[in-house]
Structure formats: structure tokens, C-alpha cells
N, C-alpha and C. Protein backbone atom coordinates (compact mmCIF):
# COMPACT_ATOMS: atom_id res chain seq x y z
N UNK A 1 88.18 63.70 29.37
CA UNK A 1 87.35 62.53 29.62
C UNK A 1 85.92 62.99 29.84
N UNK A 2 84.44 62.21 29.35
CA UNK A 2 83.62 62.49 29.32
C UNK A 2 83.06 61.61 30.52
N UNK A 3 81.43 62.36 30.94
CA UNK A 3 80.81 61.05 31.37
C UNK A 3 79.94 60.37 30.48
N UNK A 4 79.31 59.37 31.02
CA UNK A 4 78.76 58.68 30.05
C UNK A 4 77.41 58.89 30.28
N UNK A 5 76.60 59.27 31.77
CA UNK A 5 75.80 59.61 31.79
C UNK A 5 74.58 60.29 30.73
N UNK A 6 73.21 59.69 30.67
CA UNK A 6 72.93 60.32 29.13
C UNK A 6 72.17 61.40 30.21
N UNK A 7 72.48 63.01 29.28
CA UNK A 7 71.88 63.85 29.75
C UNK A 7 70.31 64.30 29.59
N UNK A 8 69.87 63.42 28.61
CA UNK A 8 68.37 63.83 28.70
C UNK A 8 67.40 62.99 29.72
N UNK A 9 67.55 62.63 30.54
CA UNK A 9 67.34 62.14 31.75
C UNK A 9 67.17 63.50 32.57
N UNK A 10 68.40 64.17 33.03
CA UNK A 10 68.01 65.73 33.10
C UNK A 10 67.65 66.44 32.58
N UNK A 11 67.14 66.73 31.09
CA UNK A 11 66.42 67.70 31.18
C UNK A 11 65.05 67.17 30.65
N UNK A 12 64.48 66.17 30.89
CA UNK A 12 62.89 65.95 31.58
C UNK A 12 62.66 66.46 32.70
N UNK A 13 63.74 66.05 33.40
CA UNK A 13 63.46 66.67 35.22
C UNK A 13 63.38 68.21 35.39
N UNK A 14 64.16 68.93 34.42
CA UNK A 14 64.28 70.16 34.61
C UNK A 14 63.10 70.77 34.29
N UNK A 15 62.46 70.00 33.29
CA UNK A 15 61.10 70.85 32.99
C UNK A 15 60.07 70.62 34.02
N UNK A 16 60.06 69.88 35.31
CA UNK A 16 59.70 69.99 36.70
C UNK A 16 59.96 70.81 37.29
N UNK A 17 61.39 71.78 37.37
CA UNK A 17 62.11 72.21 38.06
C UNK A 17 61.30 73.00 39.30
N UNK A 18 60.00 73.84 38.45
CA UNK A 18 58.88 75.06 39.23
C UNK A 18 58.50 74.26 40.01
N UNK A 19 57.73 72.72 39.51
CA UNK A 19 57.29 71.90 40.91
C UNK A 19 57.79 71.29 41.87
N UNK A 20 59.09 71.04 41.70
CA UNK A 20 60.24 70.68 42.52
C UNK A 20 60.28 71.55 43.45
N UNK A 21 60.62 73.31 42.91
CA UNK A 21 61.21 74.26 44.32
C UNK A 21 59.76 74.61 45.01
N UNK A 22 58.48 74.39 44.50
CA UNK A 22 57.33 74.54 45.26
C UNK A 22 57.28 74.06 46.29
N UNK A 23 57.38 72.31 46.12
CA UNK A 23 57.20 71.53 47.04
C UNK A 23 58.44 71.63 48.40
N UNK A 24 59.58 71.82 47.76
CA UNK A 24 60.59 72.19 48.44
C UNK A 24 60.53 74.06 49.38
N UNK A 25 59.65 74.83 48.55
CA UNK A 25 59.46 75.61 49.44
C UNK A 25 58.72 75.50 50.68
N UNK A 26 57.55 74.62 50.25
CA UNK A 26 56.44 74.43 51.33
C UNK A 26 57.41 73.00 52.68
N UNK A 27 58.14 72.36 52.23
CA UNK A 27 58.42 71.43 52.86
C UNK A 27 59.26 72.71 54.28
N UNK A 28 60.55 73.07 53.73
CA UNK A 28 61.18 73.85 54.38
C UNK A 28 60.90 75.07 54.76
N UNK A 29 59.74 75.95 54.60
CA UNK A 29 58.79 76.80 54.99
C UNK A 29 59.95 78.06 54.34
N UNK A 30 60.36 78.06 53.22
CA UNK A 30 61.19 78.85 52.82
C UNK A 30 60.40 79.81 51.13
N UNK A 31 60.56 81.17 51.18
CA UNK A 31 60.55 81.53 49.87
C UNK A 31 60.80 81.58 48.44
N UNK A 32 60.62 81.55 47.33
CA UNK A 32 61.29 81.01 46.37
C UNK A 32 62.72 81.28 46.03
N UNK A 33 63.27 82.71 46.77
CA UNK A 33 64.58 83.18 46.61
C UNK A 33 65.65 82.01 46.99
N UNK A 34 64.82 81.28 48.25
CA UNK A 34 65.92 80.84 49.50
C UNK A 34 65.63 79.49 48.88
N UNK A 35 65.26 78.95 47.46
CA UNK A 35 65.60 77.88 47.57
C UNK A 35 66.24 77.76 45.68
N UNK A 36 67.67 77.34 45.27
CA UNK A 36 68.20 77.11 44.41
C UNK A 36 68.24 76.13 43.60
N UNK A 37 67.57 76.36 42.42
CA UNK A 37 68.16 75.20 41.38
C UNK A 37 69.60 75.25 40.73
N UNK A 38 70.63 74.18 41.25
CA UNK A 38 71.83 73.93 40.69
C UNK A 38 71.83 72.98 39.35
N UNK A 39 71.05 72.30 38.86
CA UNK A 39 71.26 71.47 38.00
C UNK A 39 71.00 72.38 36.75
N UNK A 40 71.78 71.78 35.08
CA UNK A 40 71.81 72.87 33.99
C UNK A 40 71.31 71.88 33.25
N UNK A 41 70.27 71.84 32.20
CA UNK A 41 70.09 70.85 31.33
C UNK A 41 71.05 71.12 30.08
N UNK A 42 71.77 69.73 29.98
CA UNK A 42 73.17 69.70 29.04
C UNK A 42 72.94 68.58 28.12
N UNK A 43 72.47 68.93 26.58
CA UNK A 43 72.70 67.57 25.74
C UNK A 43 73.63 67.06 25.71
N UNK A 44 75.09 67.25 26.09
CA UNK A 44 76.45 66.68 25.63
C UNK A 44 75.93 66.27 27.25
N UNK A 45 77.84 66.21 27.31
CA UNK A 45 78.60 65.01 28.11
C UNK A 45 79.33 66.25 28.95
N UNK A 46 79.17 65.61 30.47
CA UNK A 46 79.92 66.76 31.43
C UNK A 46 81.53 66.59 30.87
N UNK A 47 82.33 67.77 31.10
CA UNK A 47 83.63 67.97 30.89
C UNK A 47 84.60 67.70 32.19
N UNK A 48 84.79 66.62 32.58
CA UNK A 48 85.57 66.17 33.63
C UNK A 48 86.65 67.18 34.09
N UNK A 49 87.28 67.37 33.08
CA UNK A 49 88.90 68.07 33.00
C UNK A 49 88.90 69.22 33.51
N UNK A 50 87.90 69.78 33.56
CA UNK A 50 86.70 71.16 33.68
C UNK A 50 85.72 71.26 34.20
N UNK A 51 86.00 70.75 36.33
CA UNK A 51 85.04 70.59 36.65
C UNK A 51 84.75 72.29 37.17
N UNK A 52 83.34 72.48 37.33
CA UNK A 52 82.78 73.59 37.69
C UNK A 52 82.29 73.52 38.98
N UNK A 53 81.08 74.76 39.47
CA UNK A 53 80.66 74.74 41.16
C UNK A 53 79.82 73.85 41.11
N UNK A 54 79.03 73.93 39.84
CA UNK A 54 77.76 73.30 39.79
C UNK A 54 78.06 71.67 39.46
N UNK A 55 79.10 71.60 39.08
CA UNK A 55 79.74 70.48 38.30
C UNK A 55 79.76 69.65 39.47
N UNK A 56 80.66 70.18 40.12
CA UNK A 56 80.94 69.20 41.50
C UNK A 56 80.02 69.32 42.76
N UNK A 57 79.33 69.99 42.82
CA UNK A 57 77.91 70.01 43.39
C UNK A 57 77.43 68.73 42.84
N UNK A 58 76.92 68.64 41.76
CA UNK A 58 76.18 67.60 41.24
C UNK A 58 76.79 65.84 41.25
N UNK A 59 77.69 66.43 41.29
CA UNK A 59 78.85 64.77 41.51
C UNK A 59 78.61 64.39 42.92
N UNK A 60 77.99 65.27 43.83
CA UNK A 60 77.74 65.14 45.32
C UNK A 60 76.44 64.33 44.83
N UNK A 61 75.69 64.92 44.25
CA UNK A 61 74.41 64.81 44.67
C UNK A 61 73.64 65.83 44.89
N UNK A 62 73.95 66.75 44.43
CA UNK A 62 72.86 68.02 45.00
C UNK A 62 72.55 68.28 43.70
N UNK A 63 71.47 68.78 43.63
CA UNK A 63 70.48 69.12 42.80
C UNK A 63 69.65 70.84 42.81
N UNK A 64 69.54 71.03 44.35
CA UNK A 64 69.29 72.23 45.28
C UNK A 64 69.97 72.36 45.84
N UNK A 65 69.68 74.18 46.33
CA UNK A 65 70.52 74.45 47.69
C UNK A 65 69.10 75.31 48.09
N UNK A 66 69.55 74.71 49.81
CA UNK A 66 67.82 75.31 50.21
C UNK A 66 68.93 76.24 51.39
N UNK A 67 68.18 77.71 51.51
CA UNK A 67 69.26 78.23 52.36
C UNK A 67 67.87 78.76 53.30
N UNK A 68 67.93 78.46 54.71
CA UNK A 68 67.20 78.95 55.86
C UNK A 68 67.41 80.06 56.48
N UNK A 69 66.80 80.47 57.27
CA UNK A 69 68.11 81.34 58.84
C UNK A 69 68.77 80.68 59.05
N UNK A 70 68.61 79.33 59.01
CA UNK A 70 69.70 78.90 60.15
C UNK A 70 70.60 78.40 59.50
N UNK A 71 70.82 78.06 58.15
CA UNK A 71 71.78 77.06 57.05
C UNK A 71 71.56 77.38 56.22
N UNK A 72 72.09 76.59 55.36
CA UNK A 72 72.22 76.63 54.06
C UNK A 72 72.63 74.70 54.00
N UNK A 73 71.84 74.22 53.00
CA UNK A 73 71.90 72.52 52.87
C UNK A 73 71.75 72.48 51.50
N UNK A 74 72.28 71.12 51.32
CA UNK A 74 71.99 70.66 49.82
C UNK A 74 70.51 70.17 49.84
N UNK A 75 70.16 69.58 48.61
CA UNK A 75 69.05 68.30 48.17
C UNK A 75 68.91 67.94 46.97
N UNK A 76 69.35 66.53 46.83
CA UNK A 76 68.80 65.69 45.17
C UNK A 76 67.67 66.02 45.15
N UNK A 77 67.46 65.23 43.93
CA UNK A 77 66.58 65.06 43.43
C UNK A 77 66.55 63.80 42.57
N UNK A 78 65.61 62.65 42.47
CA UNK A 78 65.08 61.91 41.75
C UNK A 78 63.40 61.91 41.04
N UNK A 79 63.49 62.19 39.57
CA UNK A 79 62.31 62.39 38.92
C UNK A 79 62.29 60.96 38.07
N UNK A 80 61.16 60.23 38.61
CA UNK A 80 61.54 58.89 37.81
C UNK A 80 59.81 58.88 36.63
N UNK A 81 60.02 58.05 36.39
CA UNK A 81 58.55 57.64 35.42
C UNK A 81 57.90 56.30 35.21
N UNK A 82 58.52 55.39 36.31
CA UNK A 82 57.72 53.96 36.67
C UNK A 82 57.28 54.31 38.29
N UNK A 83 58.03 53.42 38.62
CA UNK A 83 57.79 52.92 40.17
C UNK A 83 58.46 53.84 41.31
N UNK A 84 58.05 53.90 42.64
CA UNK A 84 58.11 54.92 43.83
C UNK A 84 59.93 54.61 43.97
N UNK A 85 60.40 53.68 43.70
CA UNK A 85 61.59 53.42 44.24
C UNK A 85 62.52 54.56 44.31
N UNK A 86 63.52 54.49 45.15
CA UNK A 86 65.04 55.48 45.21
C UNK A 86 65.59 55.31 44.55
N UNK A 87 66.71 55.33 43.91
CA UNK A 87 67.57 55.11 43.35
C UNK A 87 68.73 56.15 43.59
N UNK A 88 70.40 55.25 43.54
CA UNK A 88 71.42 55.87 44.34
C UNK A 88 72.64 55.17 43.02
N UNK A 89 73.14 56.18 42.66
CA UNK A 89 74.42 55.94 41.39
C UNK A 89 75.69 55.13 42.30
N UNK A 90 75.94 53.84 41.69
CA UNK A 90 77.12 53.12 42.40
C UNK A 90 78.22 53.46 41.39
N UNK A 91 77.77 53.72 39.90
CA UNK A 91 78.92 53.72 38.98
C UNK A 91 78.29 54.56 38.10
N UNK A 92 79.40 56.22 37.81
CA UNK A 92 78.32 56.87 36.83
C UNK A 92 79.78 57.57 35.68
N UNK A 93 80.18 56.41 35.01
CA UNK A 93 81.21 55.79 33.96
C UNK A 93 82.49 56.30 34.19
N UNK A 94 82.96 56.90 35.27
CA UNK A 94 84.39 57.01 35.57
C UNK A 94 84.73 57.96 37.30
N UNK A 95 83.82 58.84 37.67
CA UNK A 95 84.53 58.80 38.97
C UNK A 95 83.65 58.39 40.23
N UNK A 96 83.85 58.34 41.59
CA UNK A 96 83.64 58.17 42.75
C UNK A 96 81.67 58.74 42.43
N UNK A 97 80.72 57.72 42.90
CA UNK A 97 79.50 58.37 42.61
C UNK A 97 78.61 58.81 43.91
N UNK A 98 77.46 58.68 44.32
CA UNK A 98 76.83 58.94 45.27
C UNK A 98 77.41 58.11 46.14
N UNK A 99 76.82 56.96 45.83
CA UNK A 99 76.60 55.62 46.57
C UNK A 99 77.96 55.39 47.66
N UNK A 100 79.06 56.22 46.87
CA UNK A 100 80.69 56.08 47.94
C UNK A 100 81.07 57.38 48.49
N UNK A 101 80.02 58.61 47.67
CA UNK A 101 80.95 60.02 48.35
C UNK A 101 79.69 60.07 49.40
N UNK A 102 78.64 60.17 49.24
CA UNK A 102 77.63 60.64 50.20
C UNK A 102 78.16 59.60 51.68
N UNK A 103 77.90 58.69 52.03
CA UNK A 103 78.71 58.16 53.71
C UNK A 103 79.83 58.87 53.79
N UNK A 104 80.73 58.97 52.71
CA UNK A 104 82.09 59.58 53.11
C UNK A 104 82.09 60.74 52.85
N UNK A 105 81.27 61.41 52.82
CA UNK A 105 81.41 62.79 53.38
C UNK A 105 80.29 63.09 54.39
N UNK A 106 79.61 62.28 54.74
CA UNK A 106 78.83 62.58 55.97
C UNK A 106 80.04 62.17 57.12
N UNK A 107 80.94 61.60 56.96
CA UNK A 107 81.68 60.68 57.90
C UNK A 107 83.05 61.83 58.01
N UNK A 108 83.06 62.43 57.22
CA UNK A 108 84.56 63.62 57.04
C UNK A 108 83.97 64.81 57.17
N UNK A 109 82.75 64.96 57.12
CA UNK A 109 82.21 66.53 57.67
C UNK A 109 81.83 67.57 56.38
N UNK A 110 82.14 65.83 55.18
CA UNK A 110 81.75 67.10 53.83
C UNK A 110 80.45 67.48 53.25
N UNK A 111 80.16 68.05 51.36
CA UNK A 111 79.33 68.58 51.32
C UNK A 111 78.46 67.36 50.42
N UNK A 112 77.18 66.93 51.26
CA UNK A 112 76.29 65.80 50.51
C UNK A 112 74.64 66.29 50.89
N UNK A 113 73.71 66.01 50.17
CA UNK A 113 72.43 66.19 50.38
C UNK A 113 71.90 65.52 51.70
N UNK A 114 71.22 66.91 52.10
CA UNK A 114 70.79 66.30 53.82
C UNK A 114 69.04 65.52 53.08
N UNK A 115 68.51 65.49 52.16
CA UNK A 115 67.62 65.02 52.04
C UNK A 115 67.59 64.92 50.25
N UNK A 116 66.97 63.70 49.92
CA UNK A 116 66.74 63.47 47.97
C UNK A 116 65.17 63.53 48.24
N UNK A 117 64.61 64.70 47.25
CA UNK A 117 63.11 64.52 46.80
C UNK A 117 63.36 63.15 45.77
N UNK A 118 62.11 62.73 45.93
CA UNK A 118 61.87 61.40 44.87
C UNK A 118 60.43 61.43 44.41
N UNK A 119 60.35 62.11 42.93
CA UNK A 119 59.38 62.52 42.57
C UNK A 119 58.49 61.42 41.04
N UNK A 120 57.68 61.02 41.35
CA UNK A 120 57.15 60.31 39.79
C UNK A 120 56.44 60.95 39.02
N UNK A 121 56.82 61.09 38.05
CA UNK A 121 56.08 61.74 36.93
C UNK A 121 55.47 61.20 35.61
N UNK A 122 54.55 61.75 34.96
CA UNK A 122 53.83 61.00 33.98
C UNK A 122 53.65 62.42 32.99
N UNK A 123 54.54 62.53 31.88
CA UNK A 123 54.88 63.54 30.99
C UNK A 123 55.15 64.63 31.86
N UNK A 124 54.57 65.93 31.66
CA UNK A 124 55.20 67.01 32.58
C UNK A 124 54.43 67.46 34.09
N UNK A 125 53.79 66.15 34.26
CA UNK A 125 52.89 66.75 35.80
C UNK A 125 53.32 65.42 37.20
N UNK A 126 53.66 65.72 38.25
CA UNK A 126 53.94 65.24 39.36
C UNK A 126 52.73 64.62 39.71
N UNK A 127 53.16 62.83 40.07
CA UNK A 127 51.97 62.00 40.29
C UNK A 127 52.35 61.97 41.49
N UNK A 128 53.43 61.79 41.90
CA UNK A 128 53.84 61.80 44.01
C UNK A 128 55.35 61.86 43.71
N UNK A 129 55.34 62.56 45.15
CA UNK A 129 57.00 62.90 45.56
C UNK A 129 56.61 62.76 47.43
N UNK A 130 57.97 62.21 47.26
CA UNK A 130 58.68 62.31 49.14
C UNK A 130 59.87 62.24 49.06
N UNK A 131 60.31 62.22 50.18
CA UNK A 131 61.63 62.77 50.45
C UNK A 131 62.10 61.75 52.10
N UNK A 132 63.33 61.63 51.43
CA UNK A 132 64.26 60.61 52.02
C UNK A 132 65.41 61.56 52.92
N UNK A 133 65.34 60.70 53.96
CA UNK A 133 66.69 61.70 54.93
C UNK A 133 67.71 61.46 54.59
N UNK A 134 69.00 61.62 54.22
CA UNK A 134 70.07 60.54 53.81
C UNK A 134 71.05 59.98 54.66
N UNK A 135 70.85 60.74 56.42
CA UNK A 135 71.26 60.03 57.46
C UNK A 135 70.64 59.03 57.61
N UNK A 136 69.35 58.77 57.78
CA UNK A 136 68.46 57.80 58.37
C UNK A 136 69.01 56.63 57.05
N UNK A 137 69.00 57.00 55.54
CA UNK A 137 69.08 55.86 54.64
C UNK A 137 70.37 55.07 54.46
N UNK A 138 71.84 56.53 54.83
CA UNK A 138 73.04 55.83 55.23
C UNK A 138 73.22 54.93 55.72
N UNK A 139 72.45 55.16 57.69
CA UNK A 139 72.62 54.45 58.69
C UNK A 139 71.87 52.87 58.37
N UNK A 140 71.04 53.22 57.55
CA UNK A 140 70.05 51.38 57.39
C UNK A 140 70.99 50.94 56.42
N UNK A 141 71.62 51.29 55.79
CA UNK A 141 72.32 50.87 54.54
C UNK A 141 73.90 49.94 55.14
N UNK A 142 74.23 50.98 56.22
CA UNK A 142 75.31 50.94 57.03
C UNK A 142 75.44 49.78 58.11
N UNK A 143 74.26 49.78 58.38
CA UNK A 143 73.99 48.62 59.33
C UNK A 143 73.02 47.52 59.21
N UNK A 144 73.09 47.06 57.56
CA UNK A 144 72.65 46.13 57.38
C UNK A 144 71.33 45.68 56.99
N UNK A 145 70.40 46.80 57.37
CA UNK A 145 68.76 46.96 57.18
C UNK A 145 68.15 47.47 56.22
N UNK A 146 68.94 47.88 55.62
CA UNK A 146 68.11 48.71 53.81
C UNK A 146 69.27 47.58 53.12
N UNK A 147 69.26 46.99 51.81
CA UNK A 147 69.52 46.40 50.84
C UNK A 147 68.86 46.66 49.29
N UNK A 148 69.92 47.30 48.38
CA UNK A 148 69.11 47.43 47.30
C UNK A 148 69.41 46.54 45.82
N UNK A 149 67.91 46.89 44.96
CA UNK A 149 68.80 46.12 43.87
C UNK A 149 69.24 46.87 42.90
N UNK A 150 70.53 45.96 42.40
CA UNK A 150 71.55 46.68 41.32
C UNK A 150 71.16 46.44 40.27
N UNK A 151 71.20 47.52 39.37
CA UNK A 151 71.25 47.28 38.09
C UNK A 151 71.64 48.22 37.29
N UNK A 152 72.59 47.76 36.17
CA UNK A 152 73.18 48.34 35.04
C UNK A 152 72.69 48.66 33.83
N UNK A 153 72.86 50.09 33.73
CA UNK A 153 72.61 50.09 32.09
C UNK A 153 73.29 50.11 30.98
N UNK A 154 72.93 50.68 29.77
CA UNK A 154 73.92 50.87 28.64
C UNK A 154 74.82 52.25 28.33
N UNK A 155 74.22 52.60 29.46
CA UNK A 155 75.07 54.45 29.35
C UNK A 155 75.84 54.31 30.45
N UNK A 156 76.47 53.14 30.60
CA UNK A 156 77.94 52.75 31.41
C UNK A 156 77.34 52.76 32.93
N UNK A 157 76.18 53.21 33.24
CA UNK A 157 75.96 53.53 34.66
C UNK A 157 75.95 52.65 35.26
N UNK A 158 75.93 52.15 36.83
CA UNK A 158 75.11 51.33 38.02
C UNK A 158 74.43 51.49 38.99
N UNK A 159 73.41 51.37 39.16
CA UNK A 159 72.50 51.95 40.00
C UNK A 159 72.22 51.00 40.87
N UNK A 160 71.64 51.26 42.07
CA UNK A 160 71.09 50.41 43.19
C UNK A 160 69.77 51.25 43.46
N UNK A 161 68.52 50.48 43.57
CA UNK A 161 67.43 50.79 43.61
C UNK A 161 66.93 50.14 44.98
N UNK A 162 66.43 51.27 45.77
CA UNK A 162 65.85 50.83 47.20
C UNK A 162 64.17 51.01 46.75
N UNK A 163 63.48 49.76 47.82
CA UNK A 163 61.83 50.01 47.53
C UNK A 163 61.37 50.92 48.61
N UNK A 164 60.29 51.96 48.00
CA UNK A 164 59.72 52.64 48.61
C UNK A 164 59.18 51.77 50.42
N UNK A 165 58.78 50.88 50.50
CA UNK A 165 57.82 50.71 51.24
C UNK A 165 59.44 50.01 52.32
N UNK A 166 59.88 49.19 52.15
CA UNK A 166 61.03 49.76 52.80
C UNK A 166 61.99 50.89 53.37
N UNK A 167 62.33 51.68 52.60
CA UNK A 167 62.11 53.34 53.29
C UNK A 167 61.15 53.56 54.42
N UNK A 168 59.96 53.42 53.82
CA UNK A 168 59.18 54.10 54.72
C UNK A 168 59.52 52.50 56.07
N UNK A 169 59.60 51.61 56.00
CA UNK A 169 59.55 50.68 57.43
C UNK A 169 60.94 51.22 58.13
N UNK A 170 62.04 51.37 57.83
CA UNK A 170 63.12 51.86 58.19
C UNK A 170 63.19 53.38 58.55
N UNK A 171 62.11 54.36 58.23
CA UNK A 171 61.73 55.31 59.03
C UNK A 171 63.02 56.36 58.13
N UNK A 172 63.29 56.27 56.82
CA UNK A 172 64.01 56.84 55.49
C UNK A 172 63.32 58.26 55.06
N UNK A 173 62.14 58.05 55.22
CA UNK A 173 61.11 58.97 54.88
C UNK A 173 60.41 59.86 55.39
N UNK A 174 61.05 61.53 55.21
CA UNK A 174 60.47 62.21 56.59
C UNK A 174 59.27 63.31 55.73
N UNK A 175 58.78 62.68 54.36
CA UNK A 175 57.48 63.48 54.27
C UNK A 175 57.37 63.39 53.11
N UNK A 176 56.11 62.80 52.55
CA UNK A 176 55.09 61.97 51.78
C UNK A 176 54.20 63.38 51.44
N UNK A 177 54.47 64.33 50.01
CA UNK A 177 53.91 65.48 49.59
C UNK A 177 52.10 64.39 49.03
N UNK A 178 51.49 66.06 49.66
CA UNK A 178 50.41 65.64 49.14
C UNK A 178 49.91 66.42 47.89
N UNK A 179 49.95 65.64 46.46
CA UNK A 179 50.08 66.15 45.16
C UNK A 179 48.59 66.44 44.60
């Protein structure tokens, strides 16, 4: 079984990848060693049957692994090319996506991104990125105070899109890069 996900979506983002672990170095005061790109740019279709580390990493949500002294954590990533919004996969054409494993594995002690960069871009250069906690966005989500809108595309997906300026009133947002 395939996904349906179209993969060139990732690899636009990947050709960010250098400005991604920059910003991510400077955020987490970490070197370039200590911070990992997990994502592979793939024209086909992931191989379900055949999931991998990186495979199921990415079915989490991780994108990075930022490793400290003190940890080692995940982090998405969203590279969009309109508007500041989040965006969180409810349906990504056949298994369990963000939107249901990330609470439930913050809630079971498993492995989900402690933070998503959310970066806009305009061909290959970063117009703004920040970064979302995904406790703080759970908990508003969880209790009623973040609401997003859904929408479907033609590559089987469903997405729910939160607005930036919400984030930031719900206190989602623990740092607004200066680009």
C-alpha cells in the first residue's frame, strides 16, 4: 500500500534544509553536528509495508532530531508558500496522521515533535519562520481554544489549518526568527 501524499511538496522544503538547521541551531544554541535532518526527498510514494526509522519518524511528525546535553527531541517542520498559518495532517490517505498520534503520544509518553518550525518561503529563500510548542498547541486544541480550518485536497490528504495570529494569542508560539 502506498501513500498518497505528493512528494514534491518535500523536496522544495528540502532545498531549505541548510536554512532550516541554521535557524534551528541558533534557536537551541546547538552546533550543526547536534542537529539532524531526518526527512529524504522521494519522487514516488512511501512504502507502507516497509516502514523504515526515518519512515516512522516522519509519520510522527519529525522532520529533525535536535540532540542537546541534556536530550535528544524531535521537530517538524512546515515550509509553506502563501500565508503564516500551521498546518496539522488529519488524513494523510491511509494511516493514523499527526493530528491523532501527536496528543496520543504526548498522553502515552511517546515519540512526537516537542516543537514544528513554520517557515514561508518565496522560491528558495526564507521570508519568516517561528516555531510552535506542540504542548501549548495540544492543550488549546484540547480545551477548546485553538479551532482550525479543514481542508481537503486531491492527493487524498486532510489538513486543518490554524491562523498564525491565534497561535501567537494562545501563547503557541515560543519564537518569531528574525530573517
Amino acid at each position: 500500500m502506498s501513500q498518497s501524499f505528493q512528494q514534491s511538496r518535500k523536496e522544495a522544503a528540502f532545498g531549505l534544509k541548510d536554512h532550516i538547521a541554521d535557524l534551528l541551531q541558533e534557536f537551541y544554541s546547538v552546533d550543526a553536528r547536534q542537529v539532524i535532518n531526518v526527512e529524504q526527498p522521494d519522487s514516488g510514494r512511501y512504502n507502507t509495508e516497509k516502514l523504515a526509522t526515518l519512515t516512522t519518524l516522519d509519520f510522527n511528525g519529525i522532520d529533525w532530531l535536535v540532540d542537546t546535553a541534556e536530550t535528544c527531541f524531535g521537530v517538524g517542520e512546515r515550509i509553506r508558500t502563501g500565508d503564516r498559518d500551521f498546518s496539522l495532517r488529519v488524513h494523510n490517505g491511509h494511516r493514523k496522521s499527526e493530528h491523532t498520534r501527536i496528543p496520543k503520544a504526548r498522553l502515552l509518553g511517546g515519540i512526537y515533535p516537542r516543537h514544528y518550525l513554520v517557515a514561508r518561503r518565496k522560491g528558495q529563500e526564507l521570508q519568516s519562520a517561528y516555531l510552535v510548542d506542540m504542548d501549548e498547541f495540544t492543550d488549546a486544541i484540547a480545551d477548546g481554544r485553538l479551532d482550525g480550518r479543514r481542508v481537503s485536497f486531491d492527493d487524498g490528504t486532510t489538513t486543518d489549518f490554524y491562523d498564525y495570529r491565534d497561535l501567537a494569542f494562545y501563547d503557541c508560539i515560543v519564537e518569531v526568527f528574525d530573517l
